[in-house]
N, C-alpha and C. Protein backbone atom coordinates (compact mmCIF):
# COMPACT_ATOMS: atom_id res chain seq x y z
N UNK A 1 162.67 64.47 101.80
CA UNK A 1 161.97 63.79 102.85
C UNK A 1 161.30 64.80 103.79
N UNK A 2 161.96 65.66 104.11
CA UNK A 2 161.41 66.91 104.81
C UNK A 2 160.66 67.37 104.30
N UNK A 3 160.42 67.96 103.28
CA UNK A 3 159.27 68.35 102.28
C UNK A 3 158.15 67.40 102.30
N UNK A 4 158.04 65.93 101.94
CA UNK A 4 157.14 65.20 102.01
C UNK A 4 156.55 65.17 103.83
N UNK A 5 157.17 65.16 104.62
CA UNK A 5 156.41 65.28 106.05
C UNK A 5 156.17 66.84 106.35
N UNK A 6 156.95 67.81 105.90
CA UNK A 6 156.05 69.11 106.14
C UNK A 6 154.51 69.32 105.51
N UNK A 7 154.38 68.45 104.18
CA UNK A 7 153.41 68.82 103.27
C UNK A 7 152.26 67.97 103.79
N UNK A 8 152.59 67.28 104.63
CA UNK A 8 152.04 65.85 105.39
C UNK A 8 151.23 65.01 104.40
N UNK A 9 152.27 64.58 103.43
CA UNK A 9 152.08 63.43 102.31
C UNK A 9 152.65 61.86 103.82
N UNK A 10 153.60 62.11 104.37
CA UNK A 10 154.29 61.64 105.00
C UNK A 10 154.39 61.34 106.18
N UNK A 11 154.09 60.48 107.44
CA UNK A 11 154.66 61.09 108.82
C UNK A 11 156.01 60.53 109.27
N UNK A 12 156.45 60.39 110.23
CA UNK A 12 157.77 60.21 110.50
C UNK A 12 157.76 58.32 110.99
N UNK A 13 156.45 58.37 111.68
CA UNK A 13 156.51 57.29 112.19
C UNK A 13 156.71 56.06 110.51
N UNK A 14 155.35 56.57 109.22
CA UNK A 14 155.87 56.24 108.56
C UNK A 14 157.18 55.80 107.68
N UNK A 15 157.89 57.10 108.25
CA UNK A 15 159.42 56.89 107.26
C UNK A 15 160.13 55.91 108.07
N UNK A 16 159.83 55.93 109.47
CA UNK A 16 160.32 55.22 110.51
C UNK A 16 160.63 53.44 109.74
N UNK A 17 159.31 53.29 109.80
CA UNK A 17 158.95 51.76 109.09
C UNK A 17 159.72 51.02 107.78
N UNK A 18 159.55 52.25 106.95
CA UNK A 18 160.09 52.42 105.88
C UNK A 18 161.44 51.63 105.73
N UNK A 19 162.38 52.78 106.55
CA UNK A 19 163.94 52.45 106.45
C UNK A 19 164.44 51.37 107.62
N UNK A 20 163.14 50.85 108.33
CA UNK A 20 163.46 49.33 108.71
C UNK A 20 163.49 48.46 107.86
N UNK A 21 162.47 48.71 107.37
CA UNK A 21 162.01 47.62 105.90
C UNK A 21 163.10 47.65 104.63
N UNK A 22 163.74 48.91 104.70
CA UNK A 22 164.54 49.15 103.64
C UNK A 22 166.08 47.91 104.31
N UNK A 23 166.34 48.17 105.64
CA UNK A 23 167.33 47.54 106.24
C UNK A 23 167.12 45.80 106.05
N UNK A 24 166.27 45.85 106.68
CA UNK A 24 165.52 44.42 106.59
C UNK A 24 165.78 44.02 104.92
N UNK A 25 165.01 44.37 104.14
CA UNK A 25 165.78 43.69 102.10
C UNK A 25 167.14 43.70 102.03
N UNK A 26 167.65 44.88 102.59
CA UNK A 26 169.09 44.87 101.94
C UNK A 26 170.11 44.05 102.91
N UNK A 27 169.72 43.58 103.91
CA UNK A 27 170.20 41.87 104.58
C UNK A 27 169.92 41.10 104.50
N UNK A 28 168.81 40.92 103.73
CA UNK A 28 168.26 39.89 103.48
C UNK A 28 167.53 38.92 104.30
N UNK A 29 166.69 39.59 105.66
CA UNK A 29 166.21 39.00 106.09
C UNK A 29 164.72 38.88 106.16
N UNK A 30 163.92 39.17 105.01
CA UNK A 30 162.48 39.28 104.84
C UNK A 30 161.70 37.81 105.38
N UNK A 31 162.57 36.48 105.08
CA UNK A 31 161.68 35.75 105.83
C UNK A 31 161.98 35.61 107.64
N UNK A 32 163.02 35.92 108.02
CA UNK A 32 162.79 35.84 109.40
C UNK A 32 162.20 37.10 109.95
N UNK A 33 162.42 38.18 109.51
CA UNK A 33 161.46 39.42 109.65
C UNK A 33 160.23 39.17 110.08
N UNK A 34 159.61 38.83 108.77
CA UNK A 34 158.17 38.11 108.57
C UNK A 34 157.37 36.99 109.59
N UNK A 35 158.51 36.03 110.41
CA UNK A 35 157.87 35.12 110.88
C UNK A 35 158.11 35.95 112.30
N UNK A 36 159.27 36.65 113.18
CA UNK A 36 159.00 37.51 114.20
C UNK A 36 158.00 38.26 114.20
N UNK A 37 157.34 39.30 113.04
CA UNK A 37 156.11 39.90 113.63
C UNK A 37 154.72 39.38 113.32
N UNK A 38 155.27 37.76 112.57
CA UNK A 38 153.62 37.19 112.90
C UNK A 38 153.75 36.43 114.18
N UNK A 39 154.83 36.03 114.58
CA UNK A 39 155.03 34.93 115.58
C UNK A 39 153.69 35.23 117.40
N UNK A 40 153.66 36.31 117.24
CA UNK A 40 152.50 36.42 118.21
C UNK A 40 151.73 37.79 117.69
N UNK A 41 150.74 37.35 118.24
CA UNK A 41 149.75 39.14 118.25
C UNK A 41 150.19 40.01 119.11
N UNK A 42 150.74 40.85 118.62
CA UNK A 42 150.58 42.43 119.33
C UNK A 42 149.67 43.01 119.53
N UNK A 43 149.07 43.03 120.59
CA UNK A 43 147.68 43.71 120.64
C UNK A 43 148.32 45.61 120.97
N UNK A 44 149.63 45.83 121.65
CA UNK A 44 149.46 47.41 121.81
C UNK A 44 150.36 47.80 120.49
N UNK A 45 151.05 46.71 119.57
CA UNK A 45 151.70 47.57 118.70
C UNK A 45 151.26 46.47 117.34
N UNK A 46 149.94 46.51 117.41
CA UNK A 46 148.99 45.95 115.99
C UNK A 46 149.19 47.01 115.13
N UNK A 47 149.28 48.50 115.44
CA UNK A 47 149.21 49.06 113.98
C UNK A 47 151.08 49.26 113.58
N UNK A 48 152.18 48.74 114.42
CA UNK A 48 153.15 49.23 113.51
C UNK A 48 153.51 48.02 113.04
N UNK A 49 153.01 46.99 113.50
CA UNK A 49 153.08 45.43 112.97
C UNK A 49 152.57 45.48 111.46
N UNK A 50 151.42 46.03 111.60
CA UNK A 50 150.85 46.37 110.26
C UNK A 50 151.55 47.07 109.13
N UNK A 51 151.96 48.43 109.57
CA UNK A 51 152.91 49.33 109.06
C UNK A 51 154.52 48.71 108.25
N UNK A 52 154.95 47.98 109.29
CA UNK A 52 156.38 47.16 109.19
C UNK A 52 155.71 45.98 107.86
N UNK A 53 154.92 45.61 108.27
CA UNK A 53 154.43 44.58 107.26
C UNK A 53 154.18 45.23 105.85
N UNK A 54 153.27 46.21 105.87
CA UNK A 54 152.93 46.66 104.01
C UNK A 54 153.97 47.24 103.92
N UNK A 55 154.98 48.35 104.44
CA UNK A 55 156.29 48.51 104.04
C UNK A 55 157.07 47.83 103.80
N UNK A 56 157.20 46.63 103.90
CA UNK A 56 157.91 45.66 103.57
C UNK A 56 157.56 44.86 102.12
N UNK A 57 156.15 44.50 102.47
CA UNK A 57 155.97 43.91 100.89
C UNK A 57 155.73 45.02 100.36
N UNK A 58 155.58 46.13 100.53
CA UNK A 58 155.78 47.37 99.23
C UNK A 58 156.75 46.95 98.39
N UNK A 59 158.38 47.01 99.42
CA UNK A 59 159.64 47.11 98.99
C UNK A 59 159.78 45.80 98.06
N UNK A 60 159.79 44.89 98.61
CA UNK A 60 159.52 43.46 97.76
C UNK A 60 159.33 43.56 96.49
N UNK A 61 157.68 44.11 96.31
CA UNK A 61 156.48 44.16 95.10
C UNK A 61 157.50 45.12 94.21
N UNK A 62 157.77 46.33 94.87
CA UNK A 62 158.55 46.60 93.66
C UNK A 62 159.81 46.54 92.98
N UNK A 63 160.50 45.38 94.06
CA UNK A 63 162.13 45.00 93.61
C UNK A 63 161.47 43.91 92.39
N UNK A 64 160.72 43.05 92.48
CA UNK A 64 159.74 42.33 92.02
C UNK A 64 159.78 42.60 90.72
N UNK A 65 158.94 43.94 90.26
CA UNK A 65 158.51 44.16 89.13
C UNK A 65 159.84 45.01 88.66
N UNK A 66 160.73 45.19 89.19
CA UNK A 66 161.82 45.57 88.12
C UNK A 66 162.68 44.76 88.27
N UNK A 67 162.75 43.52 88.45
CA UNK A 67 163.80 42.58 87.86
C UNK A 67 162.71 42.05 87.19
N UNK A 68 161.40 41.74 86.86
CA UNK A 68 160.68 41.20 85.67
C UNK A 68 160.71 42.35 84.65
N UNK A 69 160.86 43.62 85.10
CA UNK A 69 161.10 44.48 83.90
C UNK A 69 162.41 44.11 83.14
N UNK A 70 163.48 44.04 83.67
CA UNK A 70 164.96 44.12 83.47
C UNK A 70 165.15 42.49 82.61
N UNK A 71 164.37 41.06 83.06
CA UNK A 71 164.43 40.28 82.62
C UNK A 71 163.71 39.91 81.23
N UNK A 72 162.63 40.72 81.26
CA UNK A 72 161.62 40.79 80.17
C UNK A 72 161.76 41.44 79.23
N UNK A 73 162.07 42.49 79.08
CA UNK A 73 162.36 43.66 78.44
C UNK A 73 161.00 43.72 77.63
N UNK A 74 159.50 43.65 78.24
CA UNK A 74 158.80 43.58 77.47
C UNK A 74 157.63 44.48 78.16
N UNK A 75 156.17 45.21 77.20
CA UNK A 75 155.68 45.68 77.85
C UNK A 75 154.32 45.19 78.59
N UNK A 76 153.75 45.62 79.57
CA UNK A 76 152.55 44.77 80.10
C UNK A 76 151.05 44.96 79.57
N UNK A 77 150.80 43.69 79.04
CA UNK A 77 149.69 43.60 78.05
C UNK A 77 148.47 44.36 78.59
N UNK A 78 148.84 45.51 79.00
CA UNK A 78 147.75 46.32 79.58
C UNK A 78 147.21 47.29 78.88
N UNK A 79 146.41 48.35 79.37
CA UNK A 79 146.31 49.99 78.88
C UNK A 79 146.59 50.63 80.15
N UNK A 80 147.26 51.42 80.31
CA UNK A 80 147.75 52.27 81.43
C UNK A 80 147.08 53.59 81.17
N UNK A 81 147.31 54.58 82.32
CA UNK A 81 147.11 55.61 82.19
C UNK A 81 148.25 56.38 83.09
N UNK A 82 148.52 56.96 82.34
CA UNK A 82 149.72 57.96 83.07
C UNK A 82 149.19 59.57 83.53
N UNK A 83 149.32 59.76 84.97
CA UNK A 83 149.29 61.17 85.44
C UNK A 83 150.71 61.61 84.87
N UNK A 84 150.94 62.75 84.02
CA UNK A 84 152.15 63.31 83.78
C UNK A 84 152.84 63.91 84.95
N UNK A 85 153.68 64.20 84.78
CA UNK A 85 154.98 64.93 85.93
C UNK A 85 155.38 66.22 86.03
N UNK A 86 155.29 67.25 86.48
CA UNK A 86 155.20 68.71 86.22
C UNK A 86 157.10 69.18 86.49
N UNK A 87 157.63 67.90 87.57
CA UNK A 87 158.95 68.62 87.69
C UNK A 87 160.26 69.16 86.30
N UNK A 88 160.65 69.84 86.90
CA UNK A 88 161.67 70.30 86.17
C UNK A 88 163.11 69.52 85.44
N UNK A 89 163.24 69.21 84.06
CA UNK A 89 164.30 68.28 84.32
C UNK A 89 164.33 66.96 83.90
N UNK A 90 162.97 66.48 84.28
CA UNK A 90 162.29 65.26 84.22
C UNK A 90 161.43 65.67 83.10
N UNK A 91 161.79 64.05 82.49
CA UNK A 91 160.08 64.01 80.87
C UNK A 91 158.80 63.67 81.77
N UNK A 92 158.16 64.15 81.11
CA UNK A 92 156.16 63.88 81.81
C UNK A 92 156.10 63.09 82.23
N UNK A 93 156.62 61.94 81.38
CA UNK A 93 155.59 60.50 81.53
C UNK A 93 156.71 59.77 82.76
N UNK A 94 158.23 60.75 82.64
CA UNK A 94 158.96 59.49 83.53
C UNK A 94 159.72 58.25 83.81
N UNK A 95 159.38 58.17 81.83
CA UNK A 95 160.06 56.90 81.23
C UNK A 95 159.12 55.80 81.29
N UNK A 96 157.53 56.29 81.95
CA UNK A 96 156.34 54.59 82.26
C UNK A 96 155.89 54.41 81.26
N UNK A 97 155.93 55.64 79.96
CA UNK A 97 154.97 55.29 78.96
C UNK A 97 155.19 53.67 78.37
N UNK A 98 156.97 53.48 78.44
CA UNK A 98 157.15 52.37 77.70
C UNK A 98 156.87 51.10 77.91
N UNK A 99 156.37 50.95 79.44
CA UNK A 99 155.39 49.96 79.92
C UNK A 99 154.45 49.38 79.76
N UNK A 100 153.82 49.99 79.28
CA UNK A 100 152.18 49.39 78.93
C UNK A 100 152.18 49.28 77.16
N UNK A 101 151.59 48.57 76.64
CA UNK A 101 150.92 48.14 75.30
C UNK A 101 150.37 49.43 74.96
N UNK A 102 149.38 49.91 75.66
CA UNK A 102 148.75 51.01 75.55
C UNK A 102 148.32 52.02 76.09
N UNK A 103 148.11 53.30 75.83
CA UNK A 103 147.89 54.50 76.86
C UNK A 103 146.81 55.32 76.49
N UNK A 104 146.22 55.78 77.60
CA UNK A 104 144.71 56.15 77.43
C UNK A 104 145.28 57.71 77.08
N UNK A 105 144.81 57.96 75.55
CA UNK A 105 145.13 59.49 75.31
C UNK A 105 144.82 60.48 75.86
N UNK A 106 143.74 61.15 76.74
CA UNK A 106 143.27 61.93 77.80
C UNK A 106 145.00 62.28 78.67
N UNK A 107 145.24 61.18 78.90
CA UNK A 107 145.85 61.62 80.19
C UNK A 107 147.94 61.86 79.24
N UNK A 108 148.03 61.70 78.11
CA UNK A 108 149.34 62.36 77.55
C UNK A 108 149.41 63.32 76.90
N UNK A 109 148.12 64.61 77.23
CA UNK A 109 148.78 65.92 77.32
C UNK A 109 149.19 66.75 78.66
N UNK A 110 149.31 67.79 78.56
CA UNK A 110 149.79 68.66 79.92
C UNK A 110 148.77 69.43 79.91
């Protein structure tokens, strides 16, 4: 996490949001969440309203697509393209290749 805000992929206020949103799923309160920061306009804190909000359905979208992964066991009638992975340890692809129907060959060498 330190690494990602030194490299400034990251800021703090971001991570801030984040591990509300992370708190917020894992109590399970995404719909009363949701109706407190629409319940009025914030006009001086519109952008962390914003922030709290796509961090939140981030977290959602992708609890989402891995219990349809986990239920499906199937891949998505797509063509993907995979950026490979340079870390150490880890395979290229990351385990996504097995996702997609198909993969654009360009992008599965190193």
């Amino acid at each position: 996490m330190l690494q990602r805000i030194r490299s400034h992929r990251v800021t703090m206020y971001r991570m801030l949001c984040r591990a509300i949103a992370k708190c917020v799923v894992r109590l399970r309160w995404e719909v009363e969440f949701f109706r407190i920061i629409d319940a009025r306009t914030w006009t001086n804190l519109a952008g962390t309203r914003f922030m709290l909000r796509l961090e939140l359905e981030e977290i959602l979208r992708m609890q989402a697509f891995g219990r349809w992964l986990a239920d499906t066991k199937r891949r998505l009638p797509i063509t993907g393209t995979l950026f490979l992975c340079n870390r150490r340890g880890l395979p290229a692809h990351l385990g996504r290749d097995s996702l997609f129907a198909q993969l654009v060959p360009p992008f599965l060498r190193r």
